[in-house]
Protein backbone atom coordinates (compact mmCIF):
# COMPACT_ATOMS: atom_id res chain seq x y z
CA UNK A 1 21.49 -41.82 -95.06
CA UNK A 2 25.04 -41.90 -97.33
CA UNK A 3 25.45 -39.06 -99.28
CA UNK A 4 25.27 -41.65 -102.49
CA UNK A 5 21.33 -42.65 -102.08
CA UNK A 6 20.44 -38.82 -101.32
CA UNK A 7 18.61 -37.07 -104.77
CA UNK A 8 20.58 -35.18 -106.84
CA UNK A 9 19.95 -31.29 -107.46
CA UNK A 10 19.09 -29.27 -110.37
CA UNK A 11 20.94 -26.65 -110.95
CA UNK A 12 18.20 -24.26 -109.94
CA UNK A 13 17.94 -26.03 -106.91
CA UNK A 14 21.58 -26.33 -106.29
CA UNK A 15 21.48 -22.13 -106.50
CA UNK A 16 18.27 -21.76 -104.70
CA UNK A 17 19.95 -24.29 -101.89
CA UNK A 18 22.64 -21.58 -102.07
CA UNK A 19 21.42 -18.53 -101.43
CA UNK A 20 19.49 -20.09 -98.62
CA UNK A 21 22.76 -21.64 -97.05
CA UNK A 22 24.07 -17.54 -97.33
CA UNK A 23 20.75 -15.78 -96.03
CA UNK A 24 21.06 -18.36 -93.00
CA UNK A 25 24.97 -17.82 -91.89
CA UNK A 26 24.10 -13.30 -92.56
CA UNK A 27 21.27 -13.79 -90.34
CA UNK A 28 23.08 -15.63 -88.01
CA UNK A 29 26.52 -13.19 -88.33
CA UNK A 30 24.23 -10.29 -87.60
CA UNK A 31 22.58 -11.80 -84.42
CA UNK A 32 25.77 -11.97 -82.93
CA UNK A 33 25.87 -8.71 -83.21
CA UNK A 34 23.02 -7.85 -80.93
CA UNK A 35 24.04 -6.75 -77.66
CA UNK A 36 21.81 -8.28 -75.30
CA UNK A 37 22.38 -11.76 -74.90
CA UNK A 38 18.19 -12.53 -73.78
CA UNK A 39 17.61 -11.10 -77.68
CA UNK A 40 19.84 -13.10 -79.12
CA UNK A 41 18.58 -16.28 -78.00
CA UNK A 42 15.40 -15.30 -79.10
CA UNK A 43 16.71 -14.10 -82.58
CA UNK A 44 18.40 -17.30 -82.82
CA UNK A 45 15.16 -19.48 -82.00
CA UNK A 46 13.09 -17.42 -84.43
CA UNK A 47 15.56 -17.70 -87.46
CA UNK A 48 16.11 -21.54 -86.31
CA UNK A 49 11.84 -22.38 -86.32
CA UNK A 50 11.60 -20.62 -89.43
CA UNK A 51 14.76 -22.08 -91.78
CA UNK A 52 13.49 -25.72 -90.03
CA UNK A 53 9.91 -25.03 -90.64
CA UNK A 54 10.17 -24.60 -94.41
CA UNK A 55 13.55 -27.05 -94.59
CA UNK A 56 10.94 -29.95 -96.94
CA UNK A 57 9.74 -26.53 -99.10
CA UNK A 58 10.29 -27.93 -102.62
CA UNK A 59 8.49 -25.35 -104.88
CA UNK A 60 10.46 -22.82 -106.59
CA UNK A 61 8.76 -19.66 -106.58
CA UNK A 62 7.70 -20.60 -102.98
CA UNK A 63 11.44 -20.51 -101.85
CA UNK A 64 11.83 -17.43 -103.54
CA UNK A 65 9.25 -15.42 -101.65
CA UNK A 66 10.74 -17.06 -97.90
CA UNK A 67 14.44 -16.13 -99.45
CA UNK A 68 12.96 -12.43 -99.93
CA UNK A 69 11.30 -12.38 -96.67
CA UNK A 70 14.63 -13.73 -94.84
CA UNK A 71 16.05 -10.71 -96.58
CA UNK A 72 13.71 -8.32 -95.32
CA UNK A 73 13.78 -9.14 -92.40
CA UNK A 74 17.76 -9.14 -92.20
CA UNK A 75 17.21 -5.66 -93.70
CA UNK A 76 15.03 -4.63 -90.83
CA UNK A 77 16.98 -6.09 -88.17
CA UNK A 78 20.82 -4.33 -89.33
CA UNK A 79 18.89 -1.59 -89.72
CA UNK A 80 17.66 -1.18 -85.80
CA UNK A 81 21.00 -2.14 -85.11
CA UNK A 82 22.17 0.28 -87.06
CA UNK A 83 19.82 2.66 -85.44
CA UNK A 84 20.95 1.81 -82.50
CA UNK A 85 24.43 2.02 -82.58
CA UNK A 86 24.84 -1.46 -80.98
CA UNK A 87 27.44 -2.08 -83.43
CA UNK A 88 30.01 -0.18 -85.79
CA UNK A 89 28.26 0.36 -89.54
CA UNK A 90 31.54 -1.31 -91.14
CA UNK A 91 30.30 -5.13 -89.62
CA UNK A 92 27.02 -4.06 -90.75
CA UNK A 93 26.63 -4.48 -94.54
C-alpha cells in the first residue's frame, strides 16, 4: 500500500500515534537493559503481542487507557530494575 492511498490523521490521532511510537522505543530501551538475556526475550515478546494486539485500536479514550497502562507498566519494570541494581539509575529515567 503507497503511502498516498493510506488515510490521513487528525491531529489527535497524529499525537496519540505519537506518544505510542515513544512508549514503544522506552519500553524497548529499558528491556535492553535487563540483564538476563532469557527475560529479555520474554519482555520483548510481551511488549511485541501487546503493541500488535491493539495496533487496529481506533477509539480515543481507549488508546489512552493502553498508553497509561504501557506507562505503568514501564514504571514497574525500571523500577525492579532499579531495585535491583541491574543497571546504573542515570540510564534509568
Amino acid at each position: 500500500m503507497s503511502k498516498l492511498t493510506q488515510k490521513t490523521l487528525s491531529l489527535k490521532q497524529f499525537m496519540l500515534r505519537q506518544e505510542v511510537l515513544k512508549l514503544y522505543r522506552d519500553i524497548f530501551r529499558t528491556i535492553k537493559l535487563v540483564p538476563d538475556a532469557n527475560s529479555q526475550h520474554e519482555l520483548r515478546t510481551w511488549a511485541r503481542h501487546d503493541f500488535r494486539a491493539n495496533k487496529q485500536q481506533n477509539d480515543e479514550v481507549a488508546i489512552k487507557m493502553l498508553i497509561n497502562y504501557g506507562r505503568r507498566s514501564l514504571t514497574e519494570l525500571k523500577t525492579s530494575l532499579s531495585l535491583s541494581g541491574a543497571a546504573p539509575d542515570e540510564k534509568i529515567k
